[in-house]
PDB file of N, CA and C in Angstrom:
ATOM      1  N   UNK A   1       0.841  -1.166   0.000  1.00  0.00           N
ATOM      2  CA  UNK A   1       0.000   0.000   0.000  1.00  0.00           C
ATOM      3  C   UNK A   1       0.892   1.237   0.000  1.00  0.00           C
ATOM      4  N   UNK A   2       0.318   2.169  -0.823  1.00  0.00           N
ATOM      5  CA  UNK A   2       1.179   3.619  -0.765  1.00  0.00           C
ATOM      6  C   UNK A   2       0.376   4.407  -0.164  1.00  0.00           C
ATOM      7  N   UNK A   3       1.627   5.211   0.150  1.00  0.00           N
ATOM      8  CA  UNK A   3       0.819   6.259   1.398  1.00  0.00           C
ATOM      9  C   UNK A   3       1.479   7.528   0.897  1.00  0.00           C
ATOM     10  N   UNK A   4       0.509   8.616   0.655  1.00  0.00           N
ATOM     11  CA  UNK A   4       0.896   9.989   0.442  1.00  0.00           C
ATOM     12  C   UNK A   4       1.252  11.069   0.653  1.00  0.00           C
ATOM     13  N   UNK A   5       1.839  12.388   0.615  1.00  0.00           N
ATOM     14  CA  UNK A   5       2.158  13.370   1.219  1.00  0.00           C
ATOM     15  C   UNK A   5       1.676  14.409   0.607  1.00  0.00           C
ATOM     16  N   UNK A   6       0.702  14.978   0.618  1.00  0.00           N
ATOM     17  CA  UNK A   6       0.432  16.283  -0.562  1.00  0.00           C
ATOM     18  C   UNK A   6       0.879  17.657   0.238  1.00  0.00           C
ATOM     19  N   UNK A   7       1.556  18.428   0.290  1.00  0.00           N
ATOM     20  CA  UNK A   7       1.896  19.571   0.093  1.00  0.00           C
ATOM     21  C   UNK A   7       0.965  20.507  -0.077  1.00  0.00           C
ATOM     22  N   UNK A   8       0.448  21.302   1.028  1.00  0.00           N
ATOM     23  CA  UNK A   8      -0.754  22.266   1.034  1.00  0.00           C
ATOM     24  C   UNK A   8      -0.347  23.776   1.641  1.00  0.00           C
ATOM     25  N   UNK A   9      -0.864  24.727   1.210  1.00  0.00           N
ATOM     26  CA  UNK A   9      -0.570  26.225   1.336  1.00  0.00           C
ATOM     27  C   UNK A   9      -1.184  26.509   2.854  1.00  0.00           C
ATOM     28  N   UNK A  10      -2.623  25.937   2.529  1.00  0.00           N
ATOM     29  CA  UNK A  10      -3.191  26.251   3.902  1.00  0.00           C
ATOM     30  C   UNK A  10      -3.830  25.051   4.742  1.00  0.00           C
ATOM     31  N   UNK A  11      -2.612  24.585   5.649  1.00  0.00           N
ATOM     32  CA  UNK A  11      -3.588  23.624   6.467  1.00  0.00           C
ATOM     33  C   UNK A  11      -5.099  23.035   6.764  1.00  0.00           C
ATOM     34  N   UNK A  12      -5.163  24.393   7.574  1.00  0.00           N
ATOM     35  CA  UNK A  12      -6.607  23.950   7.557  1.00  0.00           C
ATOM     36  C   UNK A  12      -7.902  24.105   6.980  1.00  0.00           C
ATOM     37  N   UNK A  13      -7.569  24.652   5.533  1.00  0.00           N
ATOM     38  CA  UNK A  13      -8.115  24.491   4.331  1.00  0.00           C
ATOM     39  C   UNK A  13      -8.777  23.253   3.406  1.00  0.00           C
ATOM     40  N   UNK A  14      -7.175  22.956   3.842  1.00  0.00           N
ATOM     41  CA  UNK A  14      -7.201  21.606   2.982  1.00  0.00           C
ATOM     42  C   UNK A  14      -7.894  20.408   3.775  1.00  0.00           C
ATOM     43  N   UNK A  15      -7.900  20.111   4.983  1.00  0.00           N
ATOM     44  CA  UNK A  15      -8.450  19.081   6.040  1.00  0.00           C
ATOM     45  C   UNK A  15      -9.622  19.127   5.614  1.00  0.00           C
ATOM     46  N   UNK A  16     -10.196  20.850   5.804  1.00  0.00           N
ATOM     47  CA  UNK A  16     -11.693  21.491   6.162  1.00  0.00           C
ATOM     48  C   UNK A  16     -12.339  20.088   4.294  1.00  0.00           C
ATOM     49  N   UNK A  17     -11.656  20.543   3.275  1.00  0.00           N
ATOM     50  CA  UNK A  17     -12.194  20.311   1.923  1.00  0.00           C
ATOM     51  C   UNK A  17     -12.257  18.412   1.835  1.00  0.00           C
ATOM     52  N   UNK A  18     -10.954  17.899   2.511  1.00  0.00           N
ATOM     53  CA  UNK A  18     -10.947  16.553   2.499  1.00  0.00           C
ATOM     54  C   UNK A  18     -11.956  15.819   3.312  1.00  0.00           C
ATOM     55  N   UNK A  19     -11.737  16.267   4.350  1.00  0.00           N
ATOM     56  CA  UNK A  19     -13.212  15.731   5.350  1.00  0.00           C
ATOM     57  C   UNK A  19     -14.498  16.174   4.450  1.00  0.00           C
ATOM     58  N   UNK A  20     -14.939  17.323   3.856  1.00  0.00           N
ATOM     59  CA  UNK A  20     -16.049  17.565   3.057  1.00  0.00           C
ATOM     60  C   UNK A  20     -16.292  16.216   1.992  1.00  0.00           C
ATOM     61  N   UNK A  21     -15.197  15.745   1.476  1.00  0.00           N
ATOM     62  CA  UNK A  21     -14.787  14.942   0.485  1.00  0.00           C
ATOM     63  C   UNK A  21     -15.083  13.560   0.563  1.00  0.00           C
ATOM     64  N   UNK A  22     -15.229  13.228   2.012  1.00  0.00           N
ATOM     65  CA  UNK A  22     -15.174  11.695   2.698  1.00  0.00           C
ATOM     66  C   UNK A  22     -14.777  11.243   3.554  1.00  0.00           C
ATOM     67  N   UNK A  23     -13.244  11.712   3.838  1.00  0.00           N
ATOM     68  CA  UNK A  23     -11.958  11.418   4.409  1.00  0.00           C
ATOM     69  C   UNK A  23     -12.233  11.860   5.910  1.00  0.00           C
ATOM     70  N   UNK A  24     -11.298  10.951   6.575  1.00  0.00           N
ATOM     71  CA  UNK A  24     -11.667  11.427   8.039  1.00  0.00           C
ATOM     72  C   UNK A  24     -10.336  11.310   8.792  1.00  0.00           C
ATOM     73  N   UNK A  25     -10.344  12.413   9.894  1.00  0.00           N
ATOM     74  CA  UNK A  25      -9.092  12.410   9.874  1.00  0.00           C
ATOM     75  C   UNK A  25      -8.911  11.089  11.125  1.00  0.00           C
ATOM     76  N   UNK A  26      -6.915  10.780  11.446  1.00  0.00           N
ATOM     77  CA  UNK A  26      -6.416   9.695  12.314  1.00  0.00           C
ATOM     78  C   UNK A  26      -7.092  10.078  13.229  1.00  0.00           C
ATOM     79  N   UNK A  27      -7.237   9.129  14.047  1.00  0.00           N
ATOM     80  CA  UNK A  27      -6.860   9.801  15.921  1.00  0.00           C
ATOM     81  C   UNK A  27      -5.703  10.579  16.073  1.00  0.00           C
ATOM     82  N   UNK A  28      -4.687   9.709  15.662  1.00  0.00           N
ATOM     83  CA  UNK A  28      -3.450   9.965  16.199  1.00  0.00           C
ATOM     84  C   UNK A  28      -2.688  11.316  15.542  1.00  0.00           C
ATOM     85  N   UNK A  29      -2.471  12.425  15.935  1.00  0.00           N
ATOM     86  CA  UNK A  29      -1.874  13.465  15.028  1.00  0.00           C
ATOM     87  C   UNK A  29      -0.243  13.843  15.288  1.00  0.00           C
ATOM     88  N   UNK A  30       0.857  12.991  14.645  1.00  0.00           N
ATOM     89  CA  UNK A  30       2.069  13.221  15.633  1.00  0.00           C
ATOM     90  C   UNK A  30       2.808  14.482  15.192  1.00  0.00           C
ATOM     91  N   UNK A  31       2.360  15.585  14.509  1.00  0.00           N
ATOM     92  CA  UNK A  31       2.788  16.560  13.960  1.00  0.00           C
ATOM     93  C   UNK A  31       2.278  17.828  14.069  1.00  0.00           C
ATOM     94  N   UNK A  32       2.672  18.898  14.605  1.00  0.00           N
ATOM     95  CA  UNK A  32       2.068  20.507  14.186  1.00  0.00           C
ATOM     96  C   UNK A  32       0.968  20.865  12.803  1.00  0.00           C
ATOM     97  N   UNK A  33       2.350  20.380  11.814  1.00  0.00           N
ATOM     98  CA  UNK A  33       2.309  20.733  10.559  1.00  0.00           C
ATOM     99  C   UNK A  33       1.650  19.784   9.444  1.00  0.00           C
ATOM    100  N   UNK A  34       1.003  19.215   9.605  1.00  0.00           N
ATOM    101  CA  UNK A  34       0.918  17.787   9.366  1.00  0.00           C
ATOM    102  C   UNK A  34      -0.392  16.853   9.907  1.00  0.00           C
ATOM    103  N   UNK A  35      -1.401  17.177   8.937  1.00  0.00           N
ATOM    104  CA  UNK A  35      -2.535  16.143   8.915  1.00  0.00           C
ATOM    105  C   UNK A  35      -2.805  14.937   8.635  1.00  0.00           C
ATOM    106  N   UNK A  36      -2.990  13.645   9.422  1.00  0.00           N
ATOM    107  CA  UNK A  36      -2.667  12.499   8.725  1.00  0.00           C
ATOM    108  C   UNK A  36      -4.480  11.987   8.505  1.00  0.00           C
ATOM    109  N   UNK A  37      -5.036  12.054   7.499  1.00  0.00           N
ATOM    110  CA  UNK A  37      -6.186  11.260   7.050  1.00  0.00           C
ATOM    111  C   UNK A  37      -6.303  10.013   6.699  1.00  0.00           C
ATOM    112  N   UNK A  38      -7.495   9.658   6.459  1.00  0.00           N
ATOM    113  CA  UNK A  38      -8.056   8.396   5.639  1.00  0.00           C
ATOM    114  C   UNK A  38      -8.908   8.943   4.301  1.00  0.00           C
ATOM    115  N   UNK A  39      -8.402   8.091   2.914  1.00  0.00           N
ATOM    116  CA  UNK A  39      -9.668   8.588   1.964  1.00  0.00           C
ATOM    117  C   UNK A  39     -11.198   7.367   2.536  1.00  0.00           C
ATOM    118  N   UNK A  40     -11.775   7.938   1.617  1.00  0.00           N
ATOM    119  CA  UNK A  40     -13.354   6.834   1.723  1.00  0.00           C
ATOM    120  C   UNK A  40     -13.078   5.578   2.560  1.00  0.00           C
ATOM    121  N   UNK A  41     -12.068   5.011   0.912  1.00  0.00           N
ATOM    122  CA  UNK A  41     -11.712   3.744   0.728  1.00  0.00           C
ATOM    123  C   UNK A  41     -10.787   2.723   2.363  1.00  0.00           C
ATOM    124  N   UNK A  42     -10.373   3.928   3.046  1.00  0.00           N
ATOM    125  CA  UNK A  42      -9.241   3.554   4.104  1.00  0.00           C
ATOM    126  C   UNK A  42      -7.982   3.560   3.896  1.00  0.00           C
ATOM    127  N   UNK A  43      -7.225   4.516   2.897  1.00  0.00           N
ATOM    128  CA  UNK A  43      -6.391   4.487   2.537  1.00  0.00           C
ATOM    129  C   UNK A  43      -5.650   5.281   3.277  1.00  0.00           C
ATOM    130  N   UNK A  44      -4.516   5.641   4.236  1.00  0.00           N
ATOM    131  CA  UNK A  44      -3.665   7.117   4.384  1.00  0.00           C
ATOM    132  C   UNK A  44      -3.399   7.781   3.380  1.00  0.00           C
ATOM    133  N   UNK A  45      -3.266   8.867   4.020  1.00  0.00           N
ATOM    134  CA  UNK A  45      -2.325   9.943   3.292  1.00  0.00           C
ATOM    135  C   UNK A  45      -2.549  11.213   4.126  1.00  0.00           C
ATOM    136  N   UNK A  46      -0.832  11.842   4.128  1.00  0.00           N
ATOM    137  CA  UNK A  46      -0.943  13.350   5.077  1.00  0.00           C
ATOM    138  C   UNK A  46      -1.351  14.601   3.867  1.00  0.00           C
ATOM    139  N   UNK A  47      -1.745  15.491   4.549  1.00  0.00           N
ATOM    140  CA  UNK A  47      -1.312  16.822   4.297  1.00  0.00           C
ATOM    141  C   UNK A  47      -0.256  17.957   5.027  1.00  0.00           C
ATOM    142  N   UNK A  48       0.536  18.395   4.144  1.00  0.00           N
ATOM    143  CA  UNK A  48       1.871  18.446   4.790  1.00  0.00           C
ATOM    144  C   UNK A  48       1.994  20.180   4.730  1.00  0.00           C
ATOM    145  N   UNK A  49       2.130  20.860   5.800  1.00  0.00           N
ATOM    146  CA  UNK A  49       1.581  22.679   5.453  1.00  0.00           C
ATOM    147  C   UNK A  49       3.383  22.805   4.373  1.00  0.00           C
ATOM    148  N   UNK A  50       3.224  23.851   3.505  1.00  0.00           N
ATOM    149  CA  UNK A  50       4.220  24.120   3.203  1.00  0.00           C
ATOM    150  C   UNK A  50       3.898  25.608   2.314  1.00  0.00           C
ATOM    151  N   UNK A  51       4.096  26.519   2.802  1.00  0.00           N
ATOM    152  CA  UNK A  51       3.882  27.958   3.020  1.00  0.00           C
ATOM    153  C   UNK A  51       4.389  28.559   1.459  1.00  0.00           C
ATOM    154  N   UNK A  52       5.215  28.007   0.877  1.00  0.00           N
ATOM    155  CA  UNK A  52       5.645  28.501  -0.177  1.00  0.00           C
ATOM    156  C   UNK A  52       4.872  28.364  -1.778  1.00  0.00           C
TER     157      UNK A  52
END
């Protein structure tokens, strides 16, 4: 299984749109910067803040 990292401007933008989407986020959050979700399906993948 692959697991993803997407690169997002605005944190909590992007969570706010993925959860709209399906996705729900871990329990577990071991990062500031750094959202770790599930799609639909149960798949991971983070969103990773990156300002630039």
């Amino acid at each position: 299984m692959m697991h993803l990292d997407f690169q997002v401007a605005d944190l909590d933008a992007a969570a706010t749109e993925a959860l709209a989407l399906g996705s729900t986020l871990a329990t577990h959050q071991p990062q500031p910067h750094v959202r770790d979700l599930f799609d639909p399906a149960g798949h991971p993948f983070c969103l990773c803040h990156d300002p630039s």
